[in-house]
PDB file of N, CA and C in Angstrom:
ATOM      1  N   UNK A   1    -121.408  52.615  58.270  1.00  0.00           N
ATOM      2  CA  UNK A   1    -120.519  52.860  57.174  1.00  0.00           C
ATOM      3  C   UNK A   1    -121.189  52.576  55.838  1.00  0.00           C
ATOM      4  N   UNK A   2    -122.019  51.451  55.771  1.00  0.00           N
ATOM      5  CA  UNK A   2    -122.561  51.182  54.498  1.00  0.00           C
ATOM      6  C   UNK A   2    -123.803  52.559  54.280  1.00  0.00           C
ATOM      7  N   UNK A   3    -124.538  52.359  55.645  1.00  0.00           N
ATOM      8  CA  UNK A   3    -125.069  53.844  54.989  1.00  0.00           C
ATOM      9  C   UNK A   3    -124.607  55.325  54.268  1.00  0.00           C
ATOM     10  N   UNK A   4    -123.099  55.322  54.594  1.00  0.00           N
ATOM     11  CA  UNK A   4    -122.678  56.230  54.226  1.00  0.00           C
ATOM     12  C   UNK A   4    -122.379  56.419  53.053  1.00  0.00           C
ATOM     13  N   UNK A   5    -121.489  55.091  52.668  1.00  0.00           N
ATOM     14  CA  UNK A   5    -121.631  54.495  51.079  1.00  0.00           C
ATOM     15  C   UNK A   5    -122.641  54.610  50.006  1.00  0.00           C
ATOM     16  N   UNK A   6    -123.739  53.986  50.940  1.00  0.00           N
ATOM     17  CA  UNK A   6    -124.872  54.183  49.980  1.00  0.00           C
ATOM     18  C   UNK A   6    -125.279  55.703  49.495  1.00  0.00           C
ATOM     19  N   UNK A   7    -125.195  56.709  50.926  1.00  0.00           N
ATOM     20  CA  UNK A   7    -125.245  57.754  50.873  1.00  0.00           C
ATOM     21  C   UNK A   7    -124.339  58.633  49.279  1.00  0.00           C
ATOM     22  N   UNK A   8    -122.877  58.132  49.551  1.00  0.00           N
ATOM     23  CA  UNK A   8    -122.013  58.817  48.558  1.00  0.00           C
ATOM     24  C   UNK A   8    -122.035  58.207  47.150  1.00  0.00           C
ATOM     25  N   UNK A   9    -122.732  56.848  47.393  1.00  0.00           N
ATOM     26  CA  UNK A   9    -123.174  56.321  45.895  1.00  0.00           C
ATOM     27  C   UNK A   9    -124.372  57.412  44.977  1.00  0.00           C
ATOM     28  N   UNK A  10    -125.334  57.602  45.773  1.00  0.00           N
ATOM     29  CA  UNK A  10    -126.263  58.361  45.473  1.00  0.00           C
ATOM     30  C   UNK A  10    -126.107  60.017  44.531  1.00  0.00           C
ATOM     31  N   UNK A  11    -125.226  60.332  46.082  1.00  0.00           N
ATOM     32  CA  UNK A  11    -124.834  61.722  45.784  1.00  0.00           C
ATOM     33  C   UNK A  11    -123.773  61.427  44.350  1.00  0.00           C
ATOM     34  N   UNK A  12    -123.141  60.519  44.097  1.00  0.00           N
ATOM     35  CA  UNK A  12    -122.256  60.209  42.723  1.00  0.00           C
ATOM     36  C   UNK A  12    -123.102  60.393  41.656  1.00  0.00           C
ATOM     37  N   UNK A  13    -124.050  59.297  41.730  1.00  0.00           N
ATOM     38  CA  UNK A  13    -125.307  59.216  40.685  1.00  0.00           C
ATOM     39  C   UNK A  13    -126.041  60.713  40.255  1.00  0.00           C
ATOM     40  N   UNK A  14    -126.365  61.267  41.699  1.00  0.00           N
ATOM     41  CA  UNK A  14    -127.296  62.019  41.399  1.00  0.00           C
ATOM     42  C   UNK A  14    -126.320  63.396  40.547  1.00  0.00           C
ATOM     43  N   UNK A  15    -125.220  63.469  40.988  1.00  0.00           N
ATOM     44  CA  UNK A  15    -123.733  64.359  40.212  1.00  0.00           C
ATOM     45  C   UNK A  15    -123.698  63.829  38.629  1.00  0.00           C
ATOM     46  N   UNK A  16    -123.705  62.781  38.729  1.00  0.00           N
ATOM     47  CA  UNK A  16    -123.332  62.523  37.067  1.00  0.00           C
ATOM     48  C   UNK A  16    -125.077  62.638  36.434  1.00  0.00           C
ATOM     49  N   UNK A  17    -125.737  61.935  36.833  1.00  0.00           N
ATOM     50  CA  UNK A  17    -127.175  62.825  36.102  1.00  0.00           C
ATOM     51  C   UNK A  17    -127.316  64.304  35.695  1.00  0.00           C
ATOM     52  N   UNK A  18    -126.694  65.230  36.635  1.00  0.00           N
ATOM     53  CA  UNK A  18    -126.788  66.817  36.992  1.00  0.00           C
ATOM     54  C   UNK A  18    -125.824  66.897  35.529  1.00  0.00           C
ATOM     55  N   UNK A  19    -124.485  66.133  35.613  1.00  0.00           N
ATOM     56  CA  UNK A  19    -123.759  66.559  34.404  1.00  0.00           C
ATOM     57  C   UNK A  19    -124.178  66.063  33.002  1.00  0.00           C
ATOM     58  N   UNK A  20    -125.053  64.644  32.705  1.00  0.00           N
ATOM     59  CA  UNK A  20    -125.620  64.519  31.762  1.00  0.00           C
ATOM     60  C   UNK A  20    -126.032  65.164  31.385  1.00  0.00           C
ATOM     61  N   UNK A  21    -127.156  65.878  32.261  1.00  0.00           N
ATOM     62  CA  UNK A  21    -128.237  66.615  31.349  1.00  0.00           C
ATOM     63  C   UNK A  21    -128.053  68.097  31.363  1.00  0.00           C
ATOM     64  N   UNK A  22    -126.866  68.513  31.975  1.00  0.00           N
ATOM     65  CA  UNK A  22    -125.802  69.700  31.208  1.00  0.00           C
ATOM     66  C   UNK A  22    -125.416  69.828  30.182  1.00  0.00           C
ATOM     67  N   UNK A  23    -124.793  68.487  29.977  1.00  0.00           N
ATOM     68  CA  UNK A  23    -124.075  67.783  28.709  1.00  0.00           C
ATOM     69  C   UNK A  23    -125.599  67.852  27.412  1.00  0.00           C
ATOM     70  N   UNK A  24    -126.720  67.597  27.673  1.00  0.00           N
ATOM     71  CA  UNK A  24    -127.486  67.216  26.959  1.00  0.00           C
ATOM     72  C   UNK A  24    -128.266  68.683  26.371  1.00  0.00           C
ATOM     73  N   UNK A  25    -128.431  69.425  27.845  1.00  0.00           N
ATOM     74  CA  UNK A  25    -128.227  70.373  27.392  1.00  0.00           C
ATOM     75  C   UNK A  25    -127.901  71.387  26.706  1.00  0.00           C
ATOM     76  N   UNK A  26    -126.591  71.552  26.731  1.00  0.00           N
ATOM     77  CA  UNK A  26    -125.941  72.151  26.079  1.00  0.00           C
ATOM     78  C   UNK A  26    -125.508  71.613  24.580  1.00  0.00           C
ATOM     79  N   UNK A  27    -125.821  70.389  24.465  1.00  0.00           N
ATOM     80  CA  UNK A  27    -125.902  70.025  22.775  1.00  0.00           C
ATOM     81  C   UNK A  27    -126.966  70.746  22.700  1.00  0.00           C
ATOM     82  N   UNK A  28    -128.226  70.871  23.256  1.00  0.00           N
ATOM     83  CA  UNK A  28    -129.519  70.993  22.887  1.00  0.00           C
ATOM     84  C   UNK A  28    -129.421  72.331  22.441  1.00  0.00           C
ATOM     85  N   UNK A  29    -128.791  73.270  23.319  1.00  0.00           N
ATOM     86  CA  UNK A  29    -128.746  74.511  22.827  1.00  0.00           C
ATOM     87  C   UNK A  29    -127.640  74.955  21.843  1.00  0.00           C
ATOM     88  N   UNK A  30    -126.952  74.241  21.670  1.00  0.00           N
ATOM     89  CA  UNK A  30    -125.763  74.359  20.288  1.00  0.00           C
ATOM     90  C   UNK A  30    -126.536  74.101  18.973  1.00  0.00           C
ATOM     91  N   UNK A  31    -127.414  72.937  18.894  1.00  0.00           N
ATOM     92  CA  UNK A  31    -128.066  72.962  17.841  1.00  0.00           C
ATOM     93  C   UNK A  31    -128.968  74.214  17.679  1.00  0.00           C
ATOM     94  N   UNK A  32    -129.865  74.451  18.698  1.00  0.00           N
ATOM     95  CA  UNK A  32    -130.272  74.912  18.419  1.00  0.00           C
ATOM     96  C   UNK A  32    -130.153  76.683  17.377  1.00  0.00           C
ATOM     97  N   UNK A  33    -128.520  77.143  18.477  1.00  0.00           N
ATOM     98  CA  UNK A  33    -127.973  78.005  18.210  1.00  0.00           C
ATOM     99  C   UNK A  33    -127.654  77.998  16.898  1.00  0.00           C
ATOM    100  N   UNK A  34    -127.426  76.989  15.984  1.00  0.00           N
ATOM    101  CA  UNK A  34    -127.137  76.460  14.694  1.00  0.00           C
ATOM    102  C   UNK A  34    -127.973  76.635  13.876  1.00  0.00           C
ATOM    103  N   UNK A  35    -129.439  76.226  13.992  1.00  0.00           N
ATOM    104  CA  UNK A  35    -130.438  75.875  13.416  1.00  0.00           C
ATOM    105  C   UNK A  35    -130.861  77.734  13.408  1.00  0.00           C
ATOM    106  N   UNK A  36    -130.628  78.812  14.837  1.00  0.00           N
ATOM    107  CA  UNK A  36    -130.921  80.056  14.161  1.00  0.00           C
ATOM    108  C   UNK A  36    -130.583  80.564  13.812  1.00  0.00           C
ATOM    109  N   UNK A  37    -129.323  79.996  13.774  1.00  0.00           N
ATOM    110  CA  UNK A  37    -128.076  80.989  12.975  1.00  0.00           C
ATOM    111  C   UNK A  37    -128.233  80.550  11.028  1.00  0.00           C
ATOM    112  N   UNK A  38    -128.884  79.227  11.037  1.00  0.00           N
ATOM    113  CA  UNK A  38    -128.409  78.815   9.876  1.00  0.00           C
ATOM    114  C   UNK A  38    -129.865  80.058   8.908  1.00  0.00           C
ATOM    115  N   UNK A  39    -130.658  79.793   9.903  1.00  0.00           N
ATOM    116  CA  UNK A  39    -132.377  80.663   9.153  1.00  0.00           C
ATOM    117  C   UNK A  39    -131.909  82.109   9.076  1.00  0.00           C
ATOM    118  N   UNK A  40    -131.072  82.328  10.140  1.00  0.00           N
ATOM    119  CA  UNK A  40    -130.978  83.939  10.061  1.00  0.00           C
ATOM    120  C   UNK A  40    -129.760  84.206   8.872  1.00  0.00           C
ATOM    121  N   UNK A  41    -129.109  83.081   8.609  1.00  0.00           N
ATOM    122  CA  UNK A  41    -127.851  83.507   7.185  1.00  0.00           C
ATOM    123  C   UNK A  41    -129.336  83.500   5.718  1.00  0.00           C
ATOM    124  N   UNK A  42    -129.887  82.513   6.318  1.00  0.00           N
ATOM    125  CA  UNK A  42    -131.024  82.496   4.898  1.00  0.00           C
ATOM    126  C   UNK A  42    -131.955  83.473   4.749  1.00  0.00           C
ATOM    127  N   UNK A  43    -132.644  83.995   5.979  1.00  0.00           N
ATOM    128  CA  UNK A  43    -133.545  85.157   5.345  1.00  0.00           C
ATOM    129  C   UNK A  43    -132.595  86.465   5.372  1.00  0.00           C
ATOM    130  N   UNK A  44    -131.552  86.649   5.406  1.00  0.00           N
ATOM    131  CA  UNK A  44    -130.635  87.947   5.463  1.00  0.00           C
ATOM    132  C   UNK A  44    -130.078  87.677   4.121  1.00  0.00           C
ATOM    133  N   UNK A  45    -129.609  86.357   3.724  1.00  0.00           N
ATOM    134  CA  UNK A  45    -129.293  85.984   2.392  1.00  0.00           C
ATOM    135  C   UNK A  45    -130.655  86.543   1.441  1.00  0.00           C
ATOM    136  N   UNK A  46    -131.396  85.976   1.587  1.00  0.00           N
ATOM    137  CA  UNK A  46    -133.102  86.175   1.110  1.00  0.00           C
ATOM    138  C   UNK A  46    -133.143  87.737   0.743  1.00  0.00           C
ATOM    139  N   UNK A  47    -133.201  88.602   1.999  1.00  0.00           N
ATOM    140  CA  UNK A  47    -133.198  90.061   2.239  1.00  0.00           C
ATOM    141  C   UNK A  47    -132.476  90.905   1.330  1.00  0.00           C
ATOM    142  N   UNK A  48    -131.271  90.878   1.047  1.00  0.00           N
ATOM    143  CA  UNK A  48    -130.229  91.059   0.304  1.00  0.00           C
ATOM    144  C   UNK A  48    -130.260  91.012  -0.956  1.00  0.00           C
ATOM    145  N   UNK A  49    -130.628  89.713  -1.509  1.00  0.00           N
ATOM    146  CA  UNK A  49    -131.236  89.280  -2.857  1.00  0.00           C
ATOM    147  C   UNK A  49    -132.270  90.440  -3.222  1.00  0.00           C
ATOM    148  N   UNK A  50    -133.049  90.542  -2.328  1.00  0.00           N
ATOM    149  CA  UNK A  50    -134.337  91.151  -2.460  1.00  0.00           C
ATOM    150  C   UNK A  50    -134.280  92.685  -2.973  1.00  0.00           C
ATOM    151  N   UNK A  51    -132.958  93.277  -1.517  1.00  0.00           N
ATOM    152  CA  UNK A  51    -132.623  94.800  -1.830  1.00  0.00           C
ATOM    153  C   UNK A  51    -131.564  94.947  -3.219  1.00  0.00           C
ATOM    154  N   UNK A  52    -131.321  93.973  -3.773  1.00  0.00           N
ATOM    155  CA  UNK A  52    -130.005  93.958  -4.519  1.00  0.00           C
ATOM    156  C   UNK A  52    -131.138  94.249  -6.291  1.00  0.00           C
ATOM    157  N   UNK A  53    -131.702  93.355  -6.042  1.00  0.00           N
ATOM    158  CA  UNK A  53    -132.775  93.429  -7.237  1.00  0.00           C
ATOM    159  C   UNK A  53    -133.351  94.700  -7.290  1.00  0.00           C
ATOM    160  N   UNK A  54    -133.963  95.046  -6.036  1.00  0.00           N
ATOM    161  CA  UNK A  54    -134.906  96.017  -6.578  1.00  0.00           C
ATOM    162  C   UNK A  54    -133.826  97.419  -6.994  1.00  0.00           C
ATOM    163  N   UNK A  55    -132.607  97.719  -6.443  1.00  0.00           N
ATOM    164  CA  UNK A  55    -131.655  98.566  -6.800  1.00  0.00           C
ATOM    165  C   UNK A  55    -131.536  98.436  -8.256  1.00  0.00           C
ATOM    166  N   UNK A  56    -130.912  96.800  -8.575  1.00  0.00           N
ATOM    167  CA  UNK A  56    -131.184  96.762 -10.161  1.00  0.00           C
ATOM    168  C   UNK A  56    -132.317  97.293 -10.990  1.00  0.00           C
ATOM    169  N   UNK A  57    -133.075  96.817 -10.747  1.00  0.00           N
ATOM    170  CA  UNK A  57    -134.501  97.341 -11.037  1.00  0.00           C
ATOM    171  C   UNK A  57    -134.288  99.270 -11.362  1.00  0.00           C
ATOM    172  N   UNK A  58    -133.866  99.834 -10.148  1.00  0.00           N
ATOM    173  CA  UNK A  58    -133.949 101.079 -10.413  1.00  0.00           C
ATOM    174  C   UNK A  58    -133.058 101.873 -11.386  1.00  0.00           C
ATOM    175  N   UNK A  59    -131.499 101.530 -10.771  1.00  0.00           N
ATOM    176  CA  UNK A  59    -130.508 101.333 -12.180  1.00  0.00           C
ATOM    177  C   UNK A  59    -131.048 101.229 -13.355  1.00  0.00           C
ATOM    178  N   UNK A  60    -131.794 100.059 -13.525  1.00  0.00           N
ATOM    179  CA  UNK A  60    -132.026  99.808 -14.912  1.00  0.00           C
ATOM    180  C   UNK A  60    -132.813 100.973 -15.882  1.00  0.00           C
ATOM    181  N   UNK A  61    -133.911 101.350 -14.921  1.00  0.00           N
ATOM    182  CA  UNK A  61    -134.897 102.309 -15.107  1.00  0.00           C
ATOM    183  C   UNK A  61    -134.542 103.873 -15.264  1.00  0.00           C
ATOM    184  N   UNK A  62    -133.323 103.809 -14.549  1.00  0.00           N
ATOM    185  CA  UNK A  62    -132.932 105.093 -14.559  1.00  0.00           C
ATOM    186  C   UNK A  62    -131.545 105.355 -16.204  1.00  0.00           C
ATOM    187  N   UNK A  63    -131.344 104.334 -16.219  1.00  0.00           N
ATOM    188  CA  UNK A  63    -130.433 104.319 -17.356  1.00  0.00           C
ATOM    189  C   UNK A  63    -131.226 104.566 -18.430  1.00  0.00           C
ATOM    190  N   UNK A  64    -132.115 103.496 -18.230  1.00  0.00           N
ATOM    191  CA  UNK A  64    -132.979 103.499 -19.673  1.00  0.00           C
ATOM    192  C   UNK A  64    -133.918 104.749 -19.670  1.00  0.00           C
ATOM    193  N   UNK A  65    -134.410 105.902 -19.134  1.00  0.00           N
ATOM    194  CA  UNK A  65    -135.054 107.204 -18.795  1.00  0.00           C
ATOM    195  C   UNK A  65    -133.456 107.911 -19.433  1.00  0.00           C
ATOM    196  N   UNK A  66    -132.075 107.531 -19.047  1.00  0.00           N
ATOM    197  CA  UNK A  66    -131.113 108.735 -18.988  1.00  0.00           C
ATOM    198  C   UNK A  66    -130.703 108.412 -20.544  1.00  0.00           C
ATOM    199  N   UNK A  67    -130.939 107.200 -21.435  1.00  0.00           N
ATOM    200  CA  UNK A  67    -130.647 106.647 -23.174  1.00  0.00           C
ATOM    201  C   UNK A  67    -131.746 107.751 -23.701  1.00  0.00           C
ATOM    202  N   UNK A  68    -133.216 107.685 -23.044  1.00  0.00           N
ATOM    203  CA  UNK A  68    -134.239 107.803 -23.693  1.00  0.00           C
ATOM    204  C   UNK A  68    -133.800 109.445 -23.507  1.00  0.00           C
ATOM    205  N   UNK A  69    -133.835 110.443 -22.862  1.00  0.00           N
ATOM    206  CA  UNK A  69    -133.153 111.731 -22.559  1.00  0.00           C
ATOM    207  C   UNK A  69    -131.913 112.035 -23.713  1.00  0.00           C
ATOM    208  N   UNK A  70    -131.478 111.112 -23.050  1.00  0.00           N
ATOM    209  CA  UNK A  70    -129.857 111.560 -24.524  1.00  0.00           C
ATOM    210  C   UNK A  70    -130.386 111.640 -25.784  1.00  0.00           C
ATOM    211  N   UNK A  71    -130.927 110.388 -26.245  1.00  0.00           N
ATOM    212  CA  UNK A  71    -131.477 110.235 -27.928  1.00  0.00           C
ATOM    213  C   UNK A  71    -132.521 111.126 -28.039  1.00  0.00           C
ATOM    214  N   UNK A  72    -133.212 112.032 -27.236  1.00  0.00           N
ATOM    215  CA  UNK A  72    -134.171 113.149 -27.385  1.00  0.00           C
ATOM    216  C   UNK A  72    -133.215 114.552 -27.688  1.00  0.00           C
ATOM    217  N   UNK A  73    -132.184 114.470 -27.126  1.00  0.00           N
ATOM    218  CA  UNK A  73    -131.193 115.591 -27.105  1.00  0.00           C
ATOM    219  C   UNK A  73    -130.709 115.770 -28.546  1.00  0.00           C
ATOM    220  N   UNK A  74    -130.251 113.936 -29.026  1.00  0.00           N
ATOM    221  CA  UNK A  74    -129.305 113.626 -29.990  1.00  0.00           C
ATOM    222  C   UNK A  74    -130.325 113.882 -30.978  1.00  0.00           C
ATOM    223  N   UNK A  75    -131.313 113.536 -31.452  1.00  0.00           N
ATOM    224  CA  UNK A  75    -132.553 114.153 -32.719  1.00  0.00           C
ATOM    225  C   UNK A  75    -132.605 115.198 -32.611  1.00  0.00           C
ATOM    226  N   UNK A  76    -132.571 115.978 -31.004  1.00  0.00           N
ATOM    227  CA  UNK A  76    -132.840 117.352 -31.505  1.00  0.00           C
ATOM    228  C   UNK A  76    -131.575 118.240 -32.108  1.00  0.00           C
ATOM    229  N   UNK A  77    -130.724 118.123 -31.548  1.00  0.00           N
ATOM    230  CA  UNK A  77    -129.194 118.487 -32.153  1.00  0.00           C
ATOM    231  C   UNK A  77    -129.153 118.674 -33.838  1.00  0.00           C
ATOM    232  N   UNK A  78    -129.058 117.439 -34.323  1.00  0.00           N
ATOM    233  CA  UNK A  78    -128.900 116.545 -35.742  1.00  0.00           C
ATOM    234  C   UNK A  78    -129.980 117.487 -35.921  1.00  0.00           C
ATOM    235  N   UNK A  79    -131.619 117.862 -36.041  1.00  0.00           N
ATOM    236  CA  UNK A  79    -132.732 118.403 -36.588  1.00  0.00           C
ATOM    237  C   UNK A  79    -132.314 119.787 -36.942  1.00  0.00           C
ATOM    238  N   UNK A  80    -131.786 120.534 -35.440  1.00  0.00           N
ATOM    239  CA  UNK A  80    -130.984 121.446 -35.562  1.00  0.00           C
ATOM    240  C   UNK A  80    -130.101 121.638 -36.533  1.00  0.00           C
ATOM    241  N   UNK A  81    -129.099 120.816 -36.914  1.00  0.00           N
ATOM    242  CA  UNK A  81    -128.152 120.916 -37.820  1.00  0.00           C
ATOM    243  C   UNK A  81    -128.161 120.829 -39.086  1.00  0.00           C
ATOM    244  N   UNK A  82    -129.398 120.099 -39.721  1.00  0.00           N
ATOM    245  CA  UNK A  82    -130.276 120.032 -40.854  1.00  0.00           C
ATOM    246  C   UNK A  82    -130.875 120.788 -41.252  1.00  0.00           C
ATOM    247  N   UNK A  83    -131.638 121.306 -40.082  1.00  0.00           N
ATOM    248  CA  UNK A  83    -132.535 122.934 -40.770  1.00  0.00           C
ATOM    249  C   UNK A  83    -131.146 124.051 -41.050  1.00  0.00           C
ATOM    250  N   UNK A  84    -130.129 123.793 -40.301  1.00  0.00           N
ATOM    251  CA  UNK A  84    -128.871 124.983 -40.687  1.00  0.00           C
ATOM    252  C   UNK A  84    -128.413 124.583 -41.926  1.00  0.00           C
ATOM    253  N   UNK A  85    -128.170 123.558 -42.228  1.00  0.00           N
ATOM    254  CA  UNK A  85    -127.160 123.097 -43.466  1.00  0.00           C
ATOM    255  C   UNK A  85    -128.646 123.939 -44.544  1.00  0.00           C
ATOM    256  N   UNK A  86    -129.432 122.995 -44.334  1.00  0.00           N
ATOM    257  CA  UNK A  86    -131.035 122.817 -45.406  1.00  0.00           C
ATOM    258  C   UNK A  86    -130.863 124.966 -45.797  1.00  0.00           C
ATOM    259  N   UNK A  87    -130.871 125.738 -44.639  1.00  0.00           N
ATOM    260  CA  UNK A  87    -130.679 126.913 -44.700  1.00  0.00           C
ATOM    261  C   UNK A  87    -129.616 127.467 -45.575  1.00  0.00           C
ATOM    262  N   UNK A  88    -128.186 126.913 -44.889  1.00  0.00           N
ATOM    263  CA  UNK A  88    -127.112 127.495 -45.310  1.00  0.00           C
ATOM    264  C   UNK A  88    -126.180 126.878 -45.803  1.00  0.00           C
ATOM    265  N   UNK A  89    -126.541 125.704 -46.731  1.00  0.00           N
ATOM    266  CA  UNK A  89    -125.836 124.815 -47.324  1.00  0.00           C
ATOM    267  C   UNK A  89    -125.082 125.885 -48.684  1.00  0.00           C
ATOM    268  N   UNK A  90    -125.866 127.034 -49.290  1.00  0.00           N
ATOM    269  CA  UNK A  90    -125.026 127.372 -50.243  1.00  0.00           C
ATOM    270  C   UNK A  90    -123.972 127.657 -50.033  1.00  0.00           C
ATOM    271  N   UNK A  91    -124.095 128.785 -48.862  1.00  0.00           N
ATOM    272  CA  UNK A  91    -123.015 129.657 -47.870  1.00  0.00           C
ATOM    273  C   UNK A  91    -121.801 128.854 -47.759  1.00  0.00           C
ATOM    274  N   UNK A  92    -122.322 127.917 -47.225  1.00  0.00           N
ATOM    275  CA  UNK A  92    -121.280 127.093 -46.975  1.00  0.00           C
ATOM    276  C   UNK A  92    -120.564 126.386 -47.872  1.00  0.00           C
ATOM    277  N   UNK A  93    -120.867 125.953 -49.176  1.00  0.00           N
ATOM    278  CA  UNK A  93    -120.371 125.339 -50.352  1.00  0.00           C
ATOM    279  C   UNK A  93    -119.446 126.346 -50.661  1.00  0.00           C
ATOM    280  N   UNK A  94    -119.884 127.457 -50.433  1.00  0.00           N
ATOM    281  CA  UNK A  94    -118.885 128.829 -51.609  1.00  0.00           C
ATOM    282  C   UNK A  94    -117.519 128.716 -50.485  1.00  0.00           C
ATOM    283  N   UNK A  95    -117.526 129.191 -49.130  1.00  0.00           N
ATOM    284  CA  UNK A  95    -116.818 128.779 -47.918  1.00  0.00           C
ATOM    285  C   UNK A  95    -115.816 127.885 -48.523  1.00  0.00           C
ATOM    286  N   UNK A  96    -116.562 126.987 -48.420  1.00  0.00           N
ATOM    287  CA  UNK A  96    -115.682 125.897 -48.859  1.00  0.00           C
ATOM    288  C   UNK A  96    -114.587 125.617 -50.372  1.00  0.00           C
ATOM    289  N   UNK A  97    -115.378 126.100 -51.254  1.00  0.00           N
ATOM    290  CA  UNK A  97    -114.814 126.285 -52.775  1.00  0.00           C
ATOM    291  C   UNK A  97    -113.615 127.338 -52.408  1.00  0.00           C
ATOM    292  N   UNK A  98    -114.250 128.358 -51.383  1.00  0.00           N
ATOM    293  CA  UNK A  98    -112.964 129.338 -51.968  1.00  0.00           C
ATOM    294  C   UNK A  98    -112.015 128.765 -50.756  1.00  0.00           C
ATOM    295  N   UNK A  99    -111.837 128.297 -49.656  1.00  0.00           N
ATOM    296  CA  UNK A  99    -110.819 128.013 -48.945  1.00  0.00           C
ATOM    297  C   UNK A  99    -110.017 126.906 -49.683  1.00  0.00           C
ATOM    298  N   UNK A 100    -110.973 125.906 -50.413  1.00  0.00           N
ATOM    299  CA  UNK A 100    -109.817 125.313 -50.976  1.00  0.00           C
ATOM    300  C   UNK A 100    -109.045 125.547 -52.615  1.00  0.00           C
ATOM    301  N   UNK A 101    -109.893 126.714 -53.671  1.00  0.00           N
ATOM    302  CA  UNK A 101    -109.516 127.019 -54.419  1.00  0.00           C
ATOM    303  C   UNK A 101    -108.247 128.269 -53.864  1.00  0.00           C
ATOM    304  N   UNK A 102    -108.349 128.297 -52.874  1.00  0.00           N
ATOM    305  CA  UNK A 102    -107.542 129.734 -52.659  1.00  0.00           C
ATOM    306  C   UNK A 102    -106.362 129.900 -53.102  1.00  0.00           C
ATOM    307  N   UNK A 103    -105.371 131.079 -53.225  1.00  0.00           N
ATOM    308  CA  UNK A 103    -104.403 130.931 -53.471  1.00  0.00           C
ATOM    309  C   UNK A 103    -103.861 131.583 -52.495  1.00  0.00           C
ATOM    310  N   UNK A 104    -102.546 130.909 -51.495  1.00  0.00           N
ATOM    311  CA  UNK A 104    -101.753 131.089 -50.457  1.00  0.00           C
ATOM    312  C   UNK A 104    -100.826 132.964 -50.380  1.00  0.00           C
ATOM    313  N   UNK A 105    -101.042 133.750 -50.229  1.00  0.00           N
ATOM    314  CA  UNK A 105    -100.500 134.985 -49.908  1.00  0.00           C
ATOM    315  C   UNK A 105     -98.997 134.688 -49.949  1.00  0.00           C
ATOM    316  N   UNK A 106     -98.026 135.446 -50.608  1.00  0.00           N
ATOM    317  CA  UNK A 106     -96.625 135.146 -50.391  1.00  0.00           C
ATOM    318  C   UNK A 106     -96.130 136.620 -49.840  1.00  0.00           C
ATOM    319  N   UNK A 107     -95.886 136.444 -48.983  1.00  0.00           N
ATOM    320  CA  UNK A 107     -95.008 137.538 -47.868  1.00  0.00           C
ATOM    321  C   UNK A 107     -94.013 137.457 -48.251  1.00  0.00           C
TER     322      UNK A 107
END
């Protein structure tokens, strides 16, 4: 009988060791699971930063190309409109004198 004891003492021991180092285990791999989860939020955080900038970057470049485009448009317009006036500024003075000297038609 005592052998048997001793026997089921053993097999107890050797059961709760088996569950320790389950137990130990499985912390082991929770951290760990933690520790790649925490690197993989940081270089995806990292990543992100990275694609977010260089988008800015292009935005920026493309705005400032689409200012520099407009204000090439906007001088040429205005240059345009200067050589017309510079042309036909008299034309246009008389235009003007007689629409507002005019006298209204009575029907």
């Amino acid at each position: 009988m005592s052998d048997l004891l001793q026997s089921l003492s053993r097999i107890e021991k050797a059961a709760q060791n088996i569950s320790d180092h389950a137990e130990e285990e499985k912390a082991r791999i929770g951290r760990d699971y933690k520790e790649k989860t925490i690197a993989f939020d940081k270089e995806l955080e990292h990543e992100t930063d990275r694609k977010l900038n260089s988008l800015q970057e292009t935005f920026d470049q493309e705005v400032a190309e689409e200012q520099v485009k407009l204000q090439r448009e906007q001088d040429g317009e205005l240059m345009r409109l200067r050589n017309f006036y510079k042309e036909h500024h008299e034309e246009i003075a008389a235009r003007l004198f007689d629409a507002v000297t005019a006298v209204p038609d009575e029907q």
